[in-house]
C-alpha atoms as a PDB file:
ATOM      1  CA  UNK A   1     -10.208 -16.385 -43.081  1.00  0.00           C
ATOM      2  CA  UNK A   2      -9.652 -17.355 -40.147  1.00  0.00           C
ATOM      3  CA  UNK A   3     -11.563 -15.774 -37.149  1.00  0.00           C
ATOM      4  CA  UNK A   4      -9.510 -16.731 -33.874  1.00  0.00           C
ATOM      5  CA  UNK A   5     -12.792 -17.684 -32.334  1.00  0.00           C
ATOM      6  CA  UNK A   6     -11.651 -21.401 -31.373  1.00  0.00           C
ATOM      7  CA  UNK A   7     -12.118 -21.996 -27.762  1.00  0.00           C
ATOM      8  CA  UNK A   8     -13.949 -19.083 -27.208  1.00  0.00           C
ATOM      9  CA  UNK A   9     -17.248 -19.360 -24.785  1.00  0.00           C
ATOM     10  CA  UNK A  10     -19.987 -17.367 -26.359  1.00  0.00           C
ATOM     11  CA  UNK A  11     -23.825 -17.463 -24.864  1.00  0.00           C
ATOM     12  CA  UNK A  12     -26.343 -17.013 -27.711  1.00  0.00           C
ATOM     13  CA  UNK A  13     -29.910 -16.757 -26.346  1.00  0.00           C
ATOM     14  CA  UNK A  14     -32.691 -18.168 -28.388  1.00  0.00           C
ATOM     15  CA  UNK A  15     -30.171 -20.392 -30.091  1.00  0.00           C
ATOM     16  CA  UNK A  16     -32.109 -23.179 -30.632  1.00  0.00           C
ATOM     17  CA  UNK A  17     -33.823 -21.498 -33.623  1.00  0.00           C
ATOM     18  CA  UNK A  18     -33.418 -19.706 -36.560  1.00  0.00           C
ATOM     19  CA  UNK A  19     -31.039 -16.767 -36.465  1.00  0.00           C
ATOM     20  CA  UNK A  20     -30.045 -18.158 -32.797  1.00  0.00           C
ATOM     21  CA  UNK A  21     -29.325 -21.655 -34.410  1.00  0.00           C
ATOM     22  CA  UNK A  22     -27.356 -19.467 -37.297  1.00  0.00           C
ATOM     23  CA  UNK A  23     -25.144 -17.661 -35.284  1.00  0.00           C
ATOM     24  CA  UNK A  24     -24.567 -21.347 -33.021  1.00  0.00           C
ATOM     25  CA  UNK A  25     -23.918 -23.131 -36.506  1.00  0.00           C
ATOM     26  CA  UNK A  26     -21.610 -20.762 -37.747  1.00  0.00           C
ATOM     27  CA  UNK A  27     -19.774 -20.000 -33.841  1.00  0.00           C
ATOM     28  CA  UNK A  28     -19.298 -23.875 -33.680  1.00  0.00           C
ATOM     29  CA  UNK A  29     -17.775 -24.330 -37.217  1.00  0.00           C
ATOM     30  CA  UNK A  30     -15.214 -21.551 -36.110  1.00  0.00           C
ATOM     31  CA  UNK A  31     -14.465 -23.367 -33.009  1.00  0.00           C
ATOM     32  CA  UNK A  32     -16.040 -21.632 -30.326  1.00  0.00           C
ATOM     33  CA  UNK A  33     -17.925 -22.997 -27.851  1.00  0.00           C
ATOM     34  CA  UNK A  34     -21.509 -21.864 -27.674  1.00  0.00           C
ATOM     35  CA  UNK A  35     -23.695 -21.671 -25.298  1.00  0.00           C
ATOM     36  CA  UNK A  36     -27.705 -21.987 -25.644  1.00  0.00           C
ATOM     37  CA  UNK A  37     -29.763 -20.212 -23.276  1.00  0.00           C
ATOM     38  CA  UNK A  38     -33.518 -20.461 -24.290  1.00  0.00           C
ATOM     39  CA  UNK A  39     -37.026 -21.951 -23.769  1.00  0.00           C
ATOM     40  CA  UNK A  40     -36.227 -24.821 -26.295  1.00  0.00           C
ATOM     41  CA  UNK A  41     -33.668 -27.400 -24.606  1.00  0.00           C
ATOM     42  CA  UNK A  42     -34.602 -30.109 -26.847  1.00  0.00           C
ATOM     43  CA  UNK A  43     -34.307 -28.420 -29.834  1.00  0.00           C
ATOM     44  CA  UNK A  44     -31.083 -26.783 -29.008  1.00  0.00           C
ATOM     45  CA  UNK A  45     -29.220 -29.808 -27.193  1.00  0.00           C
ATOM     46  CA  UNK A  46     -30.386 -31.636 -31.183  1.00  0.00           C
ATOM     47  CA  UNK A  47     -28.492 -28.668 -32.737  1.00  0.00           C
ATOM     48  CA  UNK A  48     -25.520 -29.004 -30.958  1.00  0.00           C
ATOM     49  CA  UNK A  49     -25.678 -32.811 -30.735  1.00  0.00           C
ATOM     50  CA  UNK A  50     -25.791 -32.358 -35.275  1.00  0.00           C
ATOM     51  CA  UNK A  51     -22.924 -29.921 -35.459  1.00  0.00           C
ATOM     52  CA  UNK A  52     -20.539 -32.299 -33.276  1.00  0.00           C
ATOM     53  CA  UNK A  53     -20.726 -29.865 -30.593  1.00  0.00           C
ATOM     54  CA  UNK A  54     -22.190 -30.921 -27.511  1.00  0.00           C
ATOM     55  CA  UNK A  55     -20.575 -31.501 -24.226  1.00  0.00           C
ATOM     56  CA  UNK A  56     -17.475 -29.881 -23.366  1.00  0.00           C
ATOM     57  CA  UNK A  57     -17.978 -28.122 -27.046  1.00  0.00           C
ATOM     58  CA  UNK A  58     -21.206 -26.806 -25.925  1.00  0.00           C
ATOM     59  CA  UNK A  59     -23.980 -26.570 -23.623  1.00  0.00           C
ATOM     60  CA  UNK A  60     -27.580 -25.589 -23.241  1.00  0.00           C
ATOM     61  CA  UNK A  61     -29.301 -23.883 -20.530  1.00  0.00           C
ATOM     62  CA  UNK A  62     -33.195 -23.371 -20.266  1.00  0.00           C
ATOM     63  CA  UNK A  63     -34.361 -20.213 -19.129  1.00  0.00           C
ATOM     64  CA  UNK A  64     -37.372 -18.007 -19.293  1.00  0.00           C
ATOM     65  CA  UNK A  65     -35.751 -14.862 -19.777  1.00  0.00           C
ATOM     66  CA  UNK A  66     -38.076 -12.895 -18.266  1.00  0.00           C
ATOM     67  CA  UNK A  67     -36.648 -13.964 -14.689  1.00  0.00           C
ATOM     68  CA  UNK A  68     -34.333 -12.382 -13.596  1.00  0.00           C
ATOM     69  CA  UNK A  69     -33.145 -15.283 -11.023  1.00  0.00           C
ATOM     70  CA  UNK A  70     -32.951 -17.247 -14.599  1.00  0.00           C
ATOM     71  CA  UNK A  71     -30.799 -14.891 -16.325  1.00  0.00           C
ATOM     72  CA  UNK A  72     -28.377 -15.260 -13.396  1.00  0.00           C
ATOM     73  CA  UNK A  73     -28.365 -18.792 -13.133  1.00  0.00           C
ATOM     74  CA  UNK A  74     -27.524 -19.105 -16.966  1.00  0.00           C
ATOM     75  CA  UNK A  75     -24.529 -16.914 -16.441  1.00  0.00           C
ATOM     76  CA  UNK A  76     -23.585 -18.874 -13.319  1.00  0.00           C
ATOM     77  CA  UNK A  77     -24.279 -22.053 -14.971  1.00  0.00           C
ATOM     78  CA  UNK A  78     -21.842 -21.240 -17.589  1.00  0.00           C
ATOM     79  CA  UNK A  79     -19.470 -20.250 -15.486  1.00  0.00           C
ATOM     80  CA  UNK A  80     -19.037 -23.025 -13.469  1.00  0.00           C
ATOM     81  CA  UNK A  81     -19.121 -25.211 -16.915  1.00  0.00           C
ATOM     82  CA  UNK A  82     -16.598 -23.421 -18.098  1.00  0.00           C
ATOM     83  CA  UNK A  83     -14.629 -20.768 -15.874  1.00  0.00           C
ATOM     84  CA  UNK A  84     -15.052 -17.446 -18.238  1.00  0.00           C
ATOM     85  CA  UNK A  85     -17.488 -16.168 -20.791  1.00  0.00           C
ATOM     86  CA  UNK A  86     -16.258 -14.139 -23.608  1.00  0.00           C
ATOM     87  CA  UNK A  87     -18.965 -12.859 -25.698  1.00  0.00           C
ATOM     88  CA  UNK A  88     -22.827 -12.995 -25.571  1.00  0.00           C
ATOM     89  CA  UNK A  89     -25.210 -12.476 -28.972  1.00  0.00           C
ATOM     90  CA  UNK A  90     -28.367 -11.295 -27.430  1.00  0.00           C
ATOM     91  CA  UNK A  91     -30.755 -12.682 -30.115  1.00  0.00           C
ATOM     92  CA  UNK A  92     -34.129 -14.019 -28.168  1.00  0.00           C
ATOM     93  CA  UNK A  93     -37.163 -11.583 -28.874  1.00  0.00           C
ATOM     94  CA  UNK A  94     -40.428 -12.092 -29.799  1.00  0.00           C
ATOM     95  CA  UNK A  95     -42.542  -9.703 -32.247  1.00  0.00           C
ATOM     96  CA  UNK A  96     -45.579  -9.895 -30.250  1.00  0.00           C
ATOM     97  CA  UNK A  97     -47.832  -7.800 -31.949  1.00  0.00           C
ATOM     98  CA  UNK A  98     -48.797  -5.166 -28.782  1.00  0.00           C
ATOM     99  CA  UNK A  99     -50.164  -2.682 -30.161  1.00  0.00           C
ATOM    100  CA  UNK A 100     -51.099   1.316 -28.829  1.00  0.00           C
ATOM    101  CA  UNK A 101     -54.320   0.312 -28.184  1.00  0.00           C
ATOM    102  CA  UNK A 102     -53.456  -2.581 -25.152  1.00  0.00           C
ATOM    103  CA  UNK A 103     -53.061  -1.911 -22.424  1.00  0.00           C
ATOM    104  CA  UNK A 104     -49.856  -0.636 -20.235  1.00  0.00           C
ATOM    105  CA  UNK A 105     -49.408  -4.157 -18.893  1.00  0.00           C
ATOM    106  CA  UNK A 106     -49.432  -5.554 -21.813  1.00  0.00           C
ATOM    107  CA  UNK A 107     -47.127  -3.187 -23.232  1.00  0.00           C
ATOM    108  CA  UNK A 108     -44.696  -3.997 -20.469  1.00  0.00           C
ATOM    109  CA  UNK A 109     -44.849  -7.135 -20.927  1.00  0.00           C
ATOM    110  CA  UNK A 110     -43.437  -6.863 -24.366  1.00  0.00           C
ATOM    111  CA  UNK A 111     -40.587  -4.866 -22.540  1.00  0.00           C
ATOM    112  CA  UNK A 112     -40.181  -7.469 -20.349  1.00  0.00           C
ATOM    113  CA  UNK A 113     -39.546 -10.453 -23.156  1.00  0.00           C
ATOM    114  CA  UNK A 114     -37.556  -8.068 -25.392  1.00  0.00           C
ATOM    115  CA  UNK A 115     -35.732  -5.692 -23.906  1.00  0.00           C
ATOM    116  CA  UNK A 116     -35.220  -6.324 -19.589  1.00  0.00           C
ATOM    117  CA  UNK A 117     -33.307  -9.516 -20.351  1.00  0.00           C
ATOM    118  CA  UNK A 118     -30.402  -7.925 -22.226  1.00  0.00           C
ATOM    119  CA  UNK A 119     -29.991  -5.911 -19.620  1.00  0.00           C
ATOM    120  CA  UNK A 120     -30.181  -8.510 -16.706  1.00  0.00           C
ATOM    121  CA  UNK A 121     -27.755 -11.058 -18.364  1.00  0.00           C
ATOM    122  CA  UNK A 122     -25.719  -8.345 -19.665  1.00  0.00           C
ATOM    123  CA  UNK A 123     -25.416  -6.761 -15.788  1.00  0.00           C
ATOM    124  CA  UNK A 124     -24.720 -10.162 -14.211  1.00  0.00           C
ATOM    125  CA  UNK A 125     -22.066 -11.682 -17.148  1.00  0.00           C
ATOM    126  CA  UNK A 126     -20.152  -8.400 -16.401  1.00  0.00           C
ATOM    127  CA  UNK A 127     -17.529  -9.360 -14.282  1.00  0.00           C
ATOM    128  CA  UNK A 128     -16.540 -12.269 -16.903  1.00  0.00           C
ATOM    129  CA  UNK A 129     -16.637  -9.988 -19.898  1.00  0.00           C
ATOM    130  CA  UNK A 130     -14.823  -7.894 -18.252  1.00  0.00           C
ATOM    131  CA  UNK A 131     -12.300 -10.640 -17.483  1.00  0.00           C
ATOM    132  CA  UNK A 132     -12.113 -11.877 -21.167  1.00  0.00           C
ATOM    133  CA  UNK A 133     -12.284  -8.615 -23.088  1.00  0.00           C
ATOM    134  CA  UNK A 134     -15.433  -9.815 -24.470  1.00  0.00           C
ATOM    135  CA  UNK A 135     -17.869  -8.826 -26.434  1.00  0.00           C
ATOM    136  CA  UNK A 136     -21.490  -8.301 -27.210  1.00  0.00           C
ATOM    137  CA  UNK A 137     -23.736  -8.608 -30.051  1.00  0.00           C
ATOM    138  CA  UNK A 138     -27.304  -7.297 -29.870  1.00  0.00           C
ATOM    139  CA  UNK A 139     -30.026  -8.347 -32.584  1.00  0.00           C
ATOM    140  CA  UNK A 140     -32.302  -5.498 -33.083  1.00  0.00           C
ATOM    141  CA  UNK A 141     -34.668  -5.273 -36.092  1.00  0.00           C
ATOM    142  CA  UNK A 142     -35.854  -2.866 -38.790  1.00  0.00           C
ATOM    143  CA  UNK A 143     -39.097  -2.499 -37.336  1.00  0.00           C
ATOM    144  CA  UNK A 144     -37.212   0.570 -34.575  1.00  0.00           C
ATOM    145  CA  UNK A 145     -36.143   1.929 -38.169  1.00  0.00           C
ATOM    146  CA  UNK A 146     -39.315   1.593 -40.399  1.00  0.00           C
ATOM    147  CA  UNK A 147     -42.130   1.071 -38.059  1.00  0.00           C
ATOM    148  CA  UNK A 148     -44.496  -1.463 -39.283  1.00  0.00           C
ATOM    149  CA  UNK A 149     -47.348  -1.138 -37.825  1.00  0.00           C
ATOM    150  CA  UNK A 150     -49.016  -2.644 -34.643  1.00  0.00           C
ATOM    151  CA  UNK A 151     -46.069  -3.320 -32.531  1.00  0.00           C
ATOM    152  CA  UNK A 152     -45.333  -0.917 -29.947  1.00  0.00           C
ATOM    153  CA  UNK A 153     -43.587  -3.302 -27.419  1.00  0.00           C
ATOM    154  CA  UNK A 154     -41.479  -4.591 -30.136  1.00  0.00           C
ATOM    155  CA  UNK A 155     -40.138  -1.752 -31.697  1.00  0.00           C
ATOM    156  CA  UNK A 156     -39.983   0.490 -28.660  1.00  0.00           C
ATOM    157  CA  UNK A 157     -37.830  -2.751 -27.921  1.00  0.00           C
ATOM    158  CA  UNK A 158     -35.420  -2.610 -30.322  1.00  0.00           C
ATOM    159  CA  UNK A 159     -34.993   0.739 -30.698  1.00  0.00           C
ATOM    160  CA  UNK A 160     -33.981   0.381 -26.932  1.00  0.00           C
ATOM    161  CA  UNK A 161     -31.394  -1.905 -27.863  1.00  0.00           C
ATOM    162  CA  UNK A 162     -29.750  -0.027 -30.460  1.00  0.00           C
ATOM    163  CA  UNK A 163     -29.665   2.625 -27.969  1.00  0.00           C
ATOM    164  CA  UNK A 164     -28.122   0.629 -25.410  1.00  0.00           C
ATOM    165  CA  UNK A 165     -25.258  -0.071 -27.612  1.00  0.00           C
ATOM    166  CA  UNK A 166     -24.221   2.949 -28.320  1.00  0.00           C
ATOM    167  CA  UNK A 167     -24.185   3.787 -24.491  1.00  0.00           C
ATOM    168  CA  UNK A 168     -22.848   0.409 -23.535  1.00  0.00           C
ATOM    169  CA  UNK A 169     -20.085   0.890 -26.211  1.00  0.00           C
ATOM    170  CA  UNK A 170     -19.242   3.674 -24.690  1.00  0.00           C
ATOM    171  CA  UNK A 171     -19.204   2.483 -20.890  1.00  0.00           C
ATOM    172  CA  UNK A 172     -17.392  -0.458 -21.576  1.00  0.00           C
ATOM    173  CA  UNK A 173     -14.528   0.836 -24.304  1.00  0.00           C
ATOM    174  CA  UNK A 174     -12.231   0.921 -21.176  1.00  0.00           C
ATOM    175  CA  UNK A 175     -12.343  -2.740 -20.522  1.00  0.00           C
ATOM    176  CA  UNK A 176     -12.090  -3.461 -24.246  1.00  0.00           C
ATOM    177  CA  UNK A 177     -15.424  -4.731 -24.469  1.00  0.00           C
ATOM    178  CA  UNK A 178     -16.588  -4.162 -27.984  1.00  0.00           C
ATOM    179  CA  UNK A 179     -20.667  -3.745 -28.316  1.00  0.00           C
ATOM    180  CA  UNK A 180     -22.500  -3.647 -31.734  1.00  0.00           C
ATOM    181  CA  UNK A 181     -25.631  -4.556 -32.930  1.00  0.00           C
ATOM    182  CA  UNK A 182     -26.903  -6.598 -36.044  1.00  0.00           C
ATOM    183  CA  UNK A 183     -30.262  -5.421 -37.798  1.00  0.00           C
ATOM    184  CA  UNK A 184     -31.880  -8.186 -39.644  1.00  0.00           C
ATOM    185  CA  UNK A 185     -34.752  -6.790 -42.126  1.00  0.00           C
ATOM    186  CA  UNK A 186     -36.563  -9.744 -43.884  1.00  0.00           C
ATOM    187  CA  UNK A 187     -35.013 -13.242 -42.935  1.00  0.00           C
ATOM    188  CA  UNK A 188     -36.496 -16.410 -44.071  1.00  0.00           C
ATOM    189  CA  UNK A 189     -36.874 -18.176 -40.131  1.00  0.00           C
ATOM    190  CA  UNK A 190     -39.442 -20.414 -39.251  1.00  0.00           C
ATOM    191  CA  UNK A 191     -41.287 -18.314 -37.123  1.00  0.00           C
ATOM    192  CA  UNK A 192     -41.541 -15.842 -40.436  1.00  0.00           C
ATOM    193  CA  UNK A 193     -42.364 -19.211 -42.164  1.00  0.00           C
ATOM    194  CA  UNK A 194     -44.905 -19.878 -39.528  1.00  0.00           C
ATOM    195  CA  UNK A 195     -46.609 -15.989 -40.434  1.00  0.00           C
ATOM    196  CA  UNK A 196     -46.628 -16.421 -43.976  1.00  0.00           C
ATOM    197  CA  UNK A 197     -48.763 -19.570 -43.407  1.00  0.00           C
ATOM    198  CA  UNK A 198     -51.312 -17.919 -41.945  1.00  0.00           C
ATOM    199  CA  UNK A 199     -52.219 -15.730 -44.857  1.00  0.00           C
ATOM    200  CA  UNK A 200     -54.563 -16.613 -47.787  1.00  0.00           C
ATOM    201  CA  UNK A 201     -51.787 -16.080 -50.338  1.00  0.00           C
ATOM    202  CA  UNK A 202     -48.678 -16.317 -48.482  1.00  0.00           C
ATOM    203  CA  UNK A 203     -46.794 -17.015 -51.666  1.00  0.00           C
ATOM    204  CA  UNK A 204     -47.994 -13.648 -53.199  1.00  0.00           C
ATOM    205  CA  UNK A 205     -47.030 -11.685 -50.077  1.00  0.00           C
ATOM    206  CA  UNK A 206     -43.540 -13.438 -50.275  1.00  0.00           C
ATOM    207  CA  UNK A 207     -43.031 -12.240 -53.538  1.00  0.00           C
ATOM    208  CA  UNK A 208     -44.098  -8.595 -52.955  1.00  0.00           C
ATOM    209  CA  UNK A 209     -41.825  -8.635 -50.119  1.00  0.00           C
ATOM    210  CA  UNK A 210     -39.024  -9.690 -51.772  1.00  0.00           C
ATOM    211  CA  UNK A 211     -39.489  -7.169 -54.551  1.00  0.00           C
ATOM    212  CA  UNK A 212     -38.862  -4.824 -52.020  1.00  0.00           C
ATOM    213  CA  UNK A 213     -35.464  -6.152 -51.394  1.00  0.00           C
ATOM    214  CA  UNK A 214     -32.978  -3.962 -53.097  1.00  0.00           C
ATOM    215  CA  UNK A 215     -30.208  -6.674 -53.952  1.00  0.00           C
ATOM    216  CA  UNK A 216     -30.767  -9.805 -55.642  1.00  0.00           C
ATOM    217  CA  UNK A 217     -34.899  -9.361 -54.465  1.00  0.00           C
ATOM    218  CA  UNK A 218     -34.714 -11.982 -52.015  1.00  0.00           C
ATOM    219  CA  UNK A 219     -35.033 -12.827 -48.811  1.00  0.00           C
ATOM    220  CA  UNK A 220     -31.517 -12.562 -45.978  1.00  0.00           C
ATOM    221  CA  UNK A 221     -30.765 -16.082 -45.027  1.00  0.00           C
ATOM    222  CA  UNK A 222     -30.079 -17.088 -41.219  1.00  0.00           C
ATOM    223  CA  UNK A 223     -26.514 -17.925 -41.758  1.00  0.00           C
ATOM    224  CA  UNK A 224     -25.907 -14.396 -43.642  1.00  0.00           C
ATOM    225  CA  UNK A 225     -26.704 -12.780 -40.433  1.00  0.00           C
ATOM    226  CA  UNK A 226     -24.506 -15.271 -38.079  1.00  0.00           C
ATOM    227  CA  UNK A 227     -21.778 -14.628 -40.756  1.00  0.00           C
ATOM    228  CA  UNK A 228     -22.015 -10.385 -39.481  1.00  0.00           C
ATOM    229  CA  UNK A 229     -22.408 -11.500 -36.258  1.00  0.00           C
ATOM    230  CA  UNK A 230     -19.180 -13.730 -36.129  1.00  0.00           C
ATOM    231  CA  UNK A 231     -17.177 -10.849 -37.981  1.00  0.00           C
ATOM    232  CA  UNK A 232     -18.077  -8.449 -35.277  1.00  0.00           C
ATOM    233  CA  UNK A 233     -17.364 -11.239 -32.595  1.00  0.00           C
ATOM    234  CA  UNK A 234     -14.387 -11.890 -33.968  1.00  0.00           C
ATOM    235  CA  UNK A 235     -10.926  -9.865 -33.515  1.00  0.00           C
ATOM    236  CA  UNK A 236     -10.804  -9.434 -37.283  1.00  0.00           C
ATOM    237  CA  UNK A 237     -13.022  -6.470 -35.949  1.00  0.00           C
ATOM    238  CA  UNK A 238     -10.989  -6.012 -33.505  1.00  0.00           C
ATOM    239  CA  UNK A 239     -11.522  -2.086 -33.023  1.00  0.00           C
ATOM    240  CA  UNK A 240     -15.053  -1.482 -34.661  1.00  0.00           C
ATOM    241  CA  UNK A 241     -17.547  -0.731 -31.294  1.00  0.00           C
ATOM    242  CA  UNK A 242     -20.722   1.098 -30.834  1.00  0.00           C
ATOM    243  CA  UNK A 243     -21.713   0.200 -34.679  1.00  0.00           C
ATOM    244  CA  UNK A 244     -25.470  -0.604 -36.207  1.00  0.00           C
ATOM    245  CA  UNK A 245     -24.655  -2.986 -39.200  1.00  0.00           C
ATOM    246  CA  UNK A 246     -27.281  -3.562 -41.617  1.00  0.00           C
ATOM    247  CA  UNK A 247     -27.187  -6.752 -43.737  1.00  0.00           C
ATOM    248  CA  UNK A 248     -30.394  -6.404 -45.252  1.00  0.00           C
ATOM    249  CA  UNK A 249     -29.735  -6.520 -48.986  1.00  0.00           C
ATOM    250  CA  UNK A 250     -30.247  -2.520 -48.623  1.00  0.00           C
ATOM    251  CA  UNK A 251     -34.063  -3.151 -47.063  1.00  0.00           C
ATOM    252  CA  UNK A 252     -33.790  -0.655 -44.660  1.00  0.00           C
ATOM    253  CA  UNK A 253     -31.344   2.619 -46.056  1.00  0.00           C
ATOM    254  CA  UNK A 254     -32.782   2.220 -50.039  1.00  0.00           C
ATOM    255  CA  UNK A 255     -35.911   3.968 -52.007  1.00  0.00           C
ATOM    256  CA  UNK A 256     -38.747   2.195 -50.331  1.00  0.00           C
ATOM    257  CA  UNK A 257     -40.517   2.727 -53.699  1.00  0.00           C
ATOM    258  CA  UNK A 258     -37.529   0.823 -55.387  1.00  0.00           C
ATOM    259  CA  UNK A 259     -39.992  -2.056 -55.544  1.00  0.00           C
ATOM    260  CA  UNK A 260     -42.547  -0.544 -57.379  1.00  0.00           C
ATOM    261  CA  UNK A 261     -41.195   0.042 -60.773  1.00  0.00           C
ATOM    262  CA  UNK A 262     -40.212  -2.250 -62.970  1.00  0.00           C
ATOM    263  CA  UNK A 263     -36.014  -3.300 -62.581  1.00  0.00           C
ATOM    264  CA  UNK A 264     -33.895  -3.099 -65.963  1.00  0.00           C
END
């Protein structure tokens, strides 16, 4: 199928990287241009410079998103690259691990790194969304859903963001601006990689996890998320807005006890 993406500009922060690098992989195989705004130049400008995609085909910008003078110059920067923006996948987050029991700072902090940015880049790509009939894609998690534990800043967060694009839906249906999120539950990333390592028996955790997993038991792959996200980007969606979407392998809406008794 066909997506009509080619030629489109789309900014994906935290591209460089697991779902990021999913949603890029799949936005450059339909054509588009992507854009990769994120702490990991290197990493990204290899991506692109793999899928055949660099240059006028794609760009990356390096930003700390927690400034806001950095969230405008990536919007400016693309811009001036190349003259209109029509879609941005808000993907960069962090599951820091703040907790009730830090401190306020801290706590904002957490806001700051998961939440503010959307916002910012968001408030300053407005103009050119506006322009394009664009769209945007926020990636929440199923921590604002299910709690899990530990993670205040994170899941106060996302559930933010899910809330934001239901109001920002709703704001922006009369420029045609679509907004819907994408909740990932358990996806196999490096940085989940990189937390299973750190336990004594990360394969046995794995395992449990994925007996959790409704469909198939098994972890949601990177590129099955990119594949939602590039449906919803797409015009083949052209009047869904305001929607949570859920490819979790039924994680998330299922009998959480599912897992505990043996499958026929």
């Amino acid at each position: 199928m066909d997506l009509n993406l080619k030629d489109k500009v789309v900014i994906v922060t935290g591209g460089s990287k697991g779902i990021g690098a999913g949603c890029v992989e799949v936005f450059a195989a339909e054509g588009a241009i992507p854009v990769i705004v994120g702490r990991s130049p290197q990493v990204g400008r290899d991506l692109l410079a793999k899928l055949g995609a660099a240059g006028e085909r794609g760009i990356v910008i390096e930003a700390e998103l927690t400034s806001e003078e950095k969230c405008k110059h990536a919007i400016e920067a693309t811009l001036e690259k190349y003259g209109r923006i029509d879609g941005i996948v808000h993907n960069a987050g962090v599951n820091d691990g703040v907790k009730l029991t830090d401190s306020p700072g801290a706590f904002l902090a957490s806001l700051q790194k998961n939440i503010v940015h959307v916002f910012t880049l968001t408030h300053y790509a407005l103009d050119a969304l506006k322009a394009s009939k664009g769209f945007i894609i926020n990636i929440s998690s199923k921590v604002c859903d299910t709690g899990q534990g530990d993670t205040s800043g994170y899941a106060a967060s996302k559930g933010a963001m899910n809330g934001l694009t239901r109001e920002w839906a709703l704001d922006l249906a009369k420029y045609s601006i679509r907004v819907n999120t994408v909740v990932p539950a358990e996806v196999m990333t490096p940085l989940y990689q990189n937390w299973l390592d750190t336990l004594d028996d990360p394969e046995t955790t794995l395992k449990e996890i994925e007996a959790r997993i409704p469909l198939e038991s098994r972890m949601t792959t990177s590129h099955e998320i990119a594949n939602a996200v590039a449906f919803l980007a797409s015009d083949r969606s052209a009047h869904t807005t305001g929607q949570i979407i859920y490819p979790d392998g039924g994680y998330v809406h299922f009998d959480r006890s599912y897992g505990s008794v043996e499958k026929s």
